[in-house]
PDB file of N, CA and C in Angstrom:
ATOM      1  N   UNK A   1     170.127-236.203 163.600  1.00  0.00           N
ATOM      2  CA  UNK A   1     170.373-237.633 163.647  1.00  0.00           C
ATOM      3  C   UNK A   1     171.727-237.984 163.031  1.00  0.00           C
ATOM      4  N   UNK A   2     172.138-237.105 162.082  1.00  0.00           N
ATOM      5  CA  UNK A   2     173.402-237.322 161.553  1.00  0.00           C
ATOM      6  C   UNK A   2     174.730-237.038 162.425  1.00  0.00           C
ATOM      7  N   UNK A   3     174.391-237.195 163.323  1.00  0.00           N
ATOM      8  CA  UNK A   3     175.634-236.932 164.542  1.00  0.00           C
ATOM      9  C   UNK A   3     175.678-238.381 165.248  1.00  0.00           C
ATOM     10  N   UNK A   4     174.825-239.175 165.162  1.00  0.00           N
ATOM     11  CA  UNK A   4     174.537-240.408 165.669  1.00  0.00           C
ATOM     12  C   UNK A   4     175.418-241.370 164.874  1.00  0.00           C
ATOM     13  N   UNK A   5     174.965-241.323 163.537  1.00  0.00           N
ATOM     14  CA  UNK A   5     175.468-242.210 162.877  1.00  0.00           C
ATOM     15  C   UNK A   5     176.977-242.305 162.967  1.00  0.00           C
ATOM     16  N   UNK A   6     176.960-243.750 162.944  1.00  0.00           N
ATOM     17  CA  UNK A   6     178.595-244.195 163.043  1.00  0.00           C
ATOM     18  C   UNK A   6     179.265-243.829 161.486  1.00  0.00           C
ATOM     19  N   UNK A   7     178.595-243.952 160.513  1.00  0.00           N
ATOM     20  CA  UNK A   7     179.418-243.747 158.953  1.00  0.00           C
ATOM     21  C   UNK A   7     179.259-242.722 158.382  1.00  0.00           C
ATOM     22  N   UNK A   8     178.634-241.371 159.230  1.00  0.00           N
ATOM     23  CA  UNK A   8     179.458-240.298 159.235  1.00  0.00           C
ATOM     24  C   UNK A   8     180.760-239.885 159.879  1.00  0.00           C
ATOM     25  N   UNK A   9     180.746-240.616 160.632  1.00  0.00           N
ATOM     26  CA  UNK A   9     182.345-240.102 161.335  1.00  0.00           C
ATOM     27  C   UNK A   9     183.550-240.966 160.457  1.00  0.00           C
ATOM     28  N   UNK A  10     182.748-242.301 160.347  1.00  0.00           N
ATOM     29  CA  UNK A  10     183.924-242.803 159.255  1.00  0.00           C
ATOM     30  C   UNK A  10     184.130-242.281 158.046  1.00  0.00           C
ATOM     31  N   UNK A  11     183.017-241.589 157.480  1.00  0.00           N
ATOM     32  CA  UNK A  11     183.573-240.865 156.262  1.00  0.00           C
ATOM     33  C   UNK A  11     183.947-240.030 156.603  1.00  0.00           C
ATOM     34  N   UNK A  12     184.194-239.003 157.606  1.00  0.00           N
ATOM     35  CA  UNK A  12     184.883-237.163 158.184  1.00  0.00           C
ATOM     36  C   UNK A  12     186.662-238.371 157.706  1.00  0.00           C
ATOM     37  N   UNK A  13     186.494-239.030 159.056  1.00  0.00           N
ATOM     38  CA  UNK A  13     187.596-240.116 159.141  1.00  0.00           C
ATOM     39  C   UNK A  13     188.637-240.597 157.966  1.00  0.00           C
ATOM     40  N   UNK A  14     188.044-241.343 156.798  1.00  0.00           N
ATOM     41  CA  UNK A  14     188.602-241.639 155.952  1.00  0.00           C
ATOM     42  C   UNK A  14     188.988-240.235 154.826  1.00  0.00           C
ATOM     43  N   UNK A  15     188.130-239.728 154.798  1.00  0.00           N
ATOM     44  CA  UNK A  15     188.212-238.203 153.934  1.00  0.00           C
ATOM     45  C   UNK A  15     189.464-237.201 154.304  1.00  0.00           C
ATOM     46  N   UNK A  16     189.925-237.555 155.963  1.00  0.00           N
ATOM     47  CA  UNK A  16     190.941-236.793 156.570  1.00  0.00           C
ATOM     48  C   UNK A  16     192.146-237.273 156.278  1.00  0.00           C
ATOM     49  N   UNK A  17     191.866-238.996 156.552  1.00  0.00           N
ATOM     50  CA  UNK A  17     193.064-239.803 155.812  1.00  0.00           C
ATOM     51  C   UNK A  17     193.479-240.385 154.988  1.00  0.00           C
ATOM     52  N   UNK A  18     192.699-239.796 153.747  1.00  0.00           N
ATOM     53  CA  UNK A  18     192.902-240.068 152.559  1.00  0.00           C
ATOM     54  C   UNK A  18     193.632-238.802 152.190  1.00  0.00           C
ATOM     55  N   UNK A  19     192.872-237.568 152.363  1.00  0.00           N
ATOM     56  CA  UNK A  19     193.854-236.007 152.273  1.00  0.00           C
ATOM     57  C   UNK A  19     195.146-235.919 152.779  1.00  0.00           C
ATOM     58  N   UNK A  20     195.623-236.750 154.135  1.00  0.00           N
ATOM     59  CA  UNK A  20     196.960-236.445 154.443  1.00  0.00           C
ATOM     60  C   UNK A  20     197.419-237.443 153.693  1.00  0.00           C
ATOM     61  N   UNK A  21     197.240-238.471 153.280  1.00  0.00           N
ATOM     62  CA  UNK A  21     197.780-239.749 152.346  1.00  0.00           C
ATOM     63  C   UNK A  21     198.339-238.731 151.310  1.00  0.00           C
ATOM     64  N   UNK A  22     197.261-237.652 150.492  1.00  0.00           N
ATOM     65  CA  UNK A  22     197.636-237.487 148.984  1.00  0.00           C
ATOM     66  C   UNK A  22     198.480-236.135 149.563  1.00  0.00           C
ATOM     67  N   UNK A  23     198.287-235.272 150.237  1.00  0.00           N
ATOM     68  CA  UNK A  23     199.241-234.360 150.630  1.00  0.00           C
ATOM     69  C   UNK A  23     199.771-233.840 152.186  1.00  0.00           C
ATOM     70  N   UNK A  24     200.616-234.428 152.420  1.00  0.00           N
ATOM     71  CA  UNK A  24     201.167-234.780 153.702  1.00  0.00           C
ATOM     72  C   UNK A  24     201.001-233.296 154.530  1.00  0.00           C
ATOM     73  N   UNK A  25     200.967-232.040 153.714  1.00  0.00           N
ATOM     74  CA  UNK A  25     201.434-231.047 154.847  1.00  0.00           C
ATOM     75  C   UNK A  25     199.539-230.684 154.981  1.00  0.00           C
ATOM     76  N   UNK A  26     198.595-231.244 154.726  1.00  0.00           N
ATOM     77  CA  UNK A  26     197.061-231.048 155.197  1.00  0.00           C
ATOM     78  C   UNK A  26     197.412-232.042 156.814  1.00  0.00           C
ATOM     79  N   UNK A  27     198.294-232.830 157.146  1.00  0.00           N
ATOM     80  CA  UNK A  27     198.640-233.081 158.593  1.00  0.00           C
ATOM     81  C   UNK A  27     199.341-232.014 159.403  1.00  0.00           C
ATOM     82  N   UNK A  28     200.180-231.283 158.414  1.00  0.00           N
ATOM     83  CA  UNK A  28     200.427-230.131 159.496  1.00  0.00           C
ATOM     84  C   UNK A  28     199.824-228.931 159.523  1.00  0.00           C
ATOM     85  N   UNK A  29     198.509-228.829 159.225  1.00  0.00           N
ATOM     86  CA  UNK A  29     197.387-227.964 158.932  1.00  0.00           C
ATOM     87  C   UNK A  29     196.655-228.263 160.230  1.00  0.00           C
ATOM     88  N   UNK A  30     196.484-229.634 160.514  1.00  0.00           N
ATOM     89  CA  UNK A  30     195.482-230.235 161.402  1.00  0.00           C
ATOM     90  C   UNK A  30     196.344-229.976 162.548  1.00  0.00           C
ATOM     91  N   UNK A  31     197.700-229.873 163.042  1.00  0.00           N
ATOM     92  CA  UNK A  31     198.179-230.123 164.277  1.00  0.00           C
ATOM     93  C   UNK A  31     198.774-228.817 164.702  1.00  0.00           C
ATOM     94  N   UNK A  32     198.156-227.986 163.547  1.00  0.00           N
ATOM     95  CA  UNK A  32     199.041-226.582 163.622  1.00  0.00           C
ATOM     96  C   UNK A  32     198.419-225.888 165.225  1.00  0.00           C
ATOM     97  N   UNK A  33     196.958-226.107 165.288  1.00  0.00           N
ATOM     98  CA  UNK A  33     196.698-225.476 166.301  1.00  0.00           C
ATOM     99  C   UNK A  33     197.233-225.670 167.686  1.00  0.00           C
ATOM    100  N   UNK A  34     197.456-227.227 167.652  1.00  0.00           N
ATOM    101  CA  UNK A  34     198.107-227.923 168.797  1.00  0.00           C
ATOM    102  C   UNK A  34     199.029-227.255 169.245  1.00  0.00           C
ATOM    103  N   UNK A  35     200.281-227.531 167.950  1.00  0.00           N
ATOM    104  CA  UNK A  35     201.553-226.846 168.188  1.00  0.00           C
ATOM    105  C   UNK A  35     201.525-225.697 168.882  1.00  0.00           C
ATOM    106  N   UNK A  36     201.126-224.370 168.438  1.00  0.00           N
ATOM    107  CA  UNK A  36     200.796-223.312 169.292  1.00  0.00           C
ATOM    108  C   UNK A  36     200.358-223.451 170.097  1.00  0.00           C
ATOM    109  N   UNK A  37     199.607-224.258 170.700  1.00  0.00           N
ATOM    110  CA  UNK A  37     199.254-223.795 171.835  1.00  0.00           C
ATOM    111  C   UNK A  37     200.428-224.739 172.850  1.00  0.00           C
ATOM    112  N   UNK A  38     200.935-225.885 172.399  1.00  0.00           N
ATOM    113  CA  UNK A  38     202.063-226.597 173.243  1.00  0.00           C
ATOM    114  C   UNK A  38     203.272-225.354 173.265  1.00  0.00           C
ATOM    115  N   UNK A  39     203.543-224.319 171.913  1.00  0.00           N
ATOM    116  CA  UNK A  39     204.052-223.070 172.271  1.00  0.00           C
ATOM    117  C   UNK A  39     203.879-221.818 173.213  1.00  0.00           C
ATOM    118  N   UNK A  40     202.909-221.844 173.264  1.00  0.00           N
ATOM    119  CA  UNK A  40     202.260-221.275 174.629  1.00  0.00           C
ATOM    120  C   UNK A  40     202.146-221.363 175.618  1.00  0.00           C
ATOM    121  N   UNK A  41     202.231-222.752 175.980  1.00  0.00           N
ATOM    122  CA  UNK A  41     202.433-223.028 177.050  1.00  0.00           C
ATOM    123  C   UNK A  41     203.579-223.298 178.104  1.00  0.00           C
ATOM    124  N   UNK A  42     204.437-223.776 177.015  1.00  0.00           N
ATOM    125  CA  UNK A  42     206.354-223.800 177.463  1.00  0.00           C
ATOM    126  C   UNK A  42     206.971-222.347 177.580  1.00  0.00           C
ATOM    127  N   UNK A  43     206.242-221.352 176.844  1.00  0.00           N
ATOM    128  CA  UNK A  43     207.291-220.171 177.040  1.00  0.00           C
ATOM    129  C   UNK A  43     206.374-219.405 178.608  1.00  0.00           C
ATOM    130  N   UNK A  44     204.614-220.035 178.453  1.00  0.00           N
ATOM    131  CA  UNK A  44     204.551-219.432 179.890  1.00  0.00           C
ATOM    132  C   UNK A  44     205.135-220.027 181.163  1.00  0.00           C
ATOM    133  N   UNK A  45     205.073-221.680 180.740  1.00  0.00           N
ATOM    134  CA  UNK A  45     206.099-222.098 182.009  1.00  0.00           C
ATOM    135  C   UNK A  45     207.486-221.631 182.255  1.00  0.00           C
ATOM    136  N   UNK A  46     208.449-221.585 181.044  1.00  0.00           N
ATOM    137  CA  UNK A  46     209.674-220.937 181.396  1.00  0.00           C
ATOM    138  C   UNK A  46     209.557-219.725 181.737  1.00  0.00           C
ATOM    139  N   UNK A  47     208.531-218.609 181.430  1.00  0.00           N
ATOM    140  CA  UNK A  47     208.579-217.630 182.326  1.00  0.00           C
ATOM    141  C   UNK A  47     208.432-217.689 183.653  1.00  0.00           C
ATOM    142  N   UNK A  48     207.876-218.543 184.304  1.00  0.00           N
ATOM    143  CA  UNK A  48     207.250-218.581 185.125  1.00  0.00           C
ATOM    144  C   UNK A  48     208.411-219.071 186.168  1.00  0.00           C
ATOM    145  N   UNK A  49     209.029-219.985 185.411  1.00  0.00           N
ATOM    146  CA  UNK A  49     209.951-220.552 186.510  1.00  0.00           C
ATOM    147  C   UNK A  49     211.595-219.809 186.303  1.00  0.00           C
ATOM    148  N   UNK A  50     211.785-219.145 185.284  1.00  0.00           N
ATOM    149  CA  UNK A  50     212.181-217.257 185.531  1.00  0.00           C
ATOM    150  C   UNK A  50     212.200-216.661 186.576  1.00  0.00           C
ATOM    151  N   UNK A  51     211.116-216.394 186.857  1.00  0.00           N
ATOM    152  CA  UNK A  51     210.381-215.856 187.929  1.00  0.00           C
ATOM    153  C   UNK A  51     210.393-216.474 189.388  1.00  0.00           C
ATOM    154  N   UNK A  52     210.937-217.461 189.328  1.00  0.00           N
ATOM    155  CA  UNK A  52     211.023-218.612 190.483  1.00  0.00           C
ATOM    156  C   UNK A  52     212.126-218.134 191.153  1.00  0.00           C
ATOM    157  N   UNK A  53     213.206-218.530 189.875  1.00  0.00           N
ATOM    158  CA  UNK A  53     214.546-218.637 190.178  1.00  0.00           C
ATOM    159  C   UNK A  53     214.907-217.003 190.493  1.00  0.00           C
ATOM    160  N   UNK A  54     214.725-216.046 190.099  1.00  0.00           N
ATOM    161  CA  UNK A  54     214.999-215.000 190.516  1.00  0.00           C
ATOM    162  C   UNK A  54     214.265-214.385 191.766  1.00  0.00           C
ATOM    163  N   UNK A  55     213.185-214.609 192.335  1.00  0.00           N
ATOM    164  CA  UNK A  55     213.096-214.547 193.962  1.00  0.00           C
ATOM    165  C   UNK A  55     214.074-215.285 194.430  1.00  0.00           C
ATOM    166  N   UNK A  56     214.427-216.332 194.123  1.00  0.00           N
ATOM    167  CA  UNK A  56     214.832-217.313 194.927  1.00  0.00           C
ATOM    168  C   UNK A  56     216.172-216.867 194.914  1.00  0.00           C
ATOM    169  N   UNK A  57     216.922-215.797 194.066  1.00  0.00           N
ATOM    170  CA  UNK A  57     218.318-215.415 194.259  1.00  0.00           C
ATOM    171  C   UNK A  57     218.546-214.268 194.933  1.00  0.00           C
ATOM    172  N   UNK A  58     217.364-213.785 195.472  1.00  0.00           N
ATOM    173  CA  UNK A  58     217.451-212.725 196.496  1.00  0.00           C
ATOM    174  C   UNK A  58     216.089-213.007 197.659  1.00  0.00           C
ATOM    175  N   UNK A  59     216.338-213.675 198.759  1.00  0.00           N
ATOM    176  CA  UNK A  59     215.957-213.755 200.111  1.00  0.00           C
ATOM    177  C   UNK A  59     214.972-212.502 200.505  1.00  0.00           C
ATOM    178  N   UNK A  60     213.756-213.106 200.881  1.00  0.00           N
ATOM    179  CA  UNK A  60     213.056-211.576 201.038  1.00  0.00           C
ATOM    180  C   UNK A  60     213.492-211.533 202.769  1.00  0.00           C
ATOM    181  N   UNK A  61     213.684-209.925 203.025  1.00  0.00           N
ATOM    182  CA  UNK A  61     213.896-209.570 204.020  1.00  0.00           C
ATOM    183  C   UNK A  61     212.786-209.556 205.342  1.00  0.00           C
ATOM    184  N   UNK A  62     212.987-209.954 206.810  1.00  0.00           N
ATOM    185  CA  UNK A  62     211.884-210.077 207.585  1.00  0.00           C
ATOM    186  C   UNK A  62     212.151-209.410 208.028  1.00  0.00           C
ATOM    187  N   UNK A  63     211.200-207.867 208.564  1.00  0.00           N
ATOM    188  CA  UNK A  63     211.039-206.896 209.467  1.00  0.00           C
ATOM    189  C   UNK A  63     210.386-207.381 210.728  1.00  0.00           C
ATOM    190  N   UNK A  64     210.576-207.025 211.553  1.00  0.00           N
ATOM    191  CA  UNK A  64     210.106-207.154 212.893  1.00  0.00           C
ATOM    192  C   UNK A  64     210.923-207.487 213.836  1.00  0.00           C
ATOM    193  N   UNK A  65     210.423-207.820 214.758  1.00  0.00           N
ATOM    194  CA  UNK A  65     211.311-208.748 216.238  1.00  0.00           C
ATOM    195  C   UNK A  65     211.800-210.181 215.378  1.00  0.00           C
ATOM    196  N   UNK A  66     213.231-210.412 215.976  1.00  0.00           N
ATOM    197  CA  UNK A  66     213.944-212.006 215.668  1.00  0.00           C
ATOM    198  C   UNK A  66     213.408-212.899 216.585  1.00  0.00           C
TER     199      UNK A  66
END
């Protein structure tokens, strides 16, 4: 039932922002996971489009009849 209640989440809530109030880097504790993974995801897109641009600087060849 304690998942229901609304003034448990306000106390998780206020308890979180009262901790980054008294020490600012418990906010970059909380967003740390984010960050990595927004890191993860830019170096797989720039690989990826790496990978774009270098097909794209050599034409694949067509065998057969013109």
């Amino acid at each position: 039932m304690a998942a229901r209640s609304p003034s448990l989440w306000v106390l998780i809530a206020a308890a979180i922002t009262t901790a980054i109030m008294v020490h600012p880097s418990f906010a970059a504790l909380l967003t740390l996971p984010i960050q990595l993974g927004l890191l993860v995801v830019l170096r797989w897109t720039a690989r990826r489009e790496g990978r774009l641009e270098e097909r794209a600087m050599y034409p694949t060849v067509k065998r057969g009849f013109a």
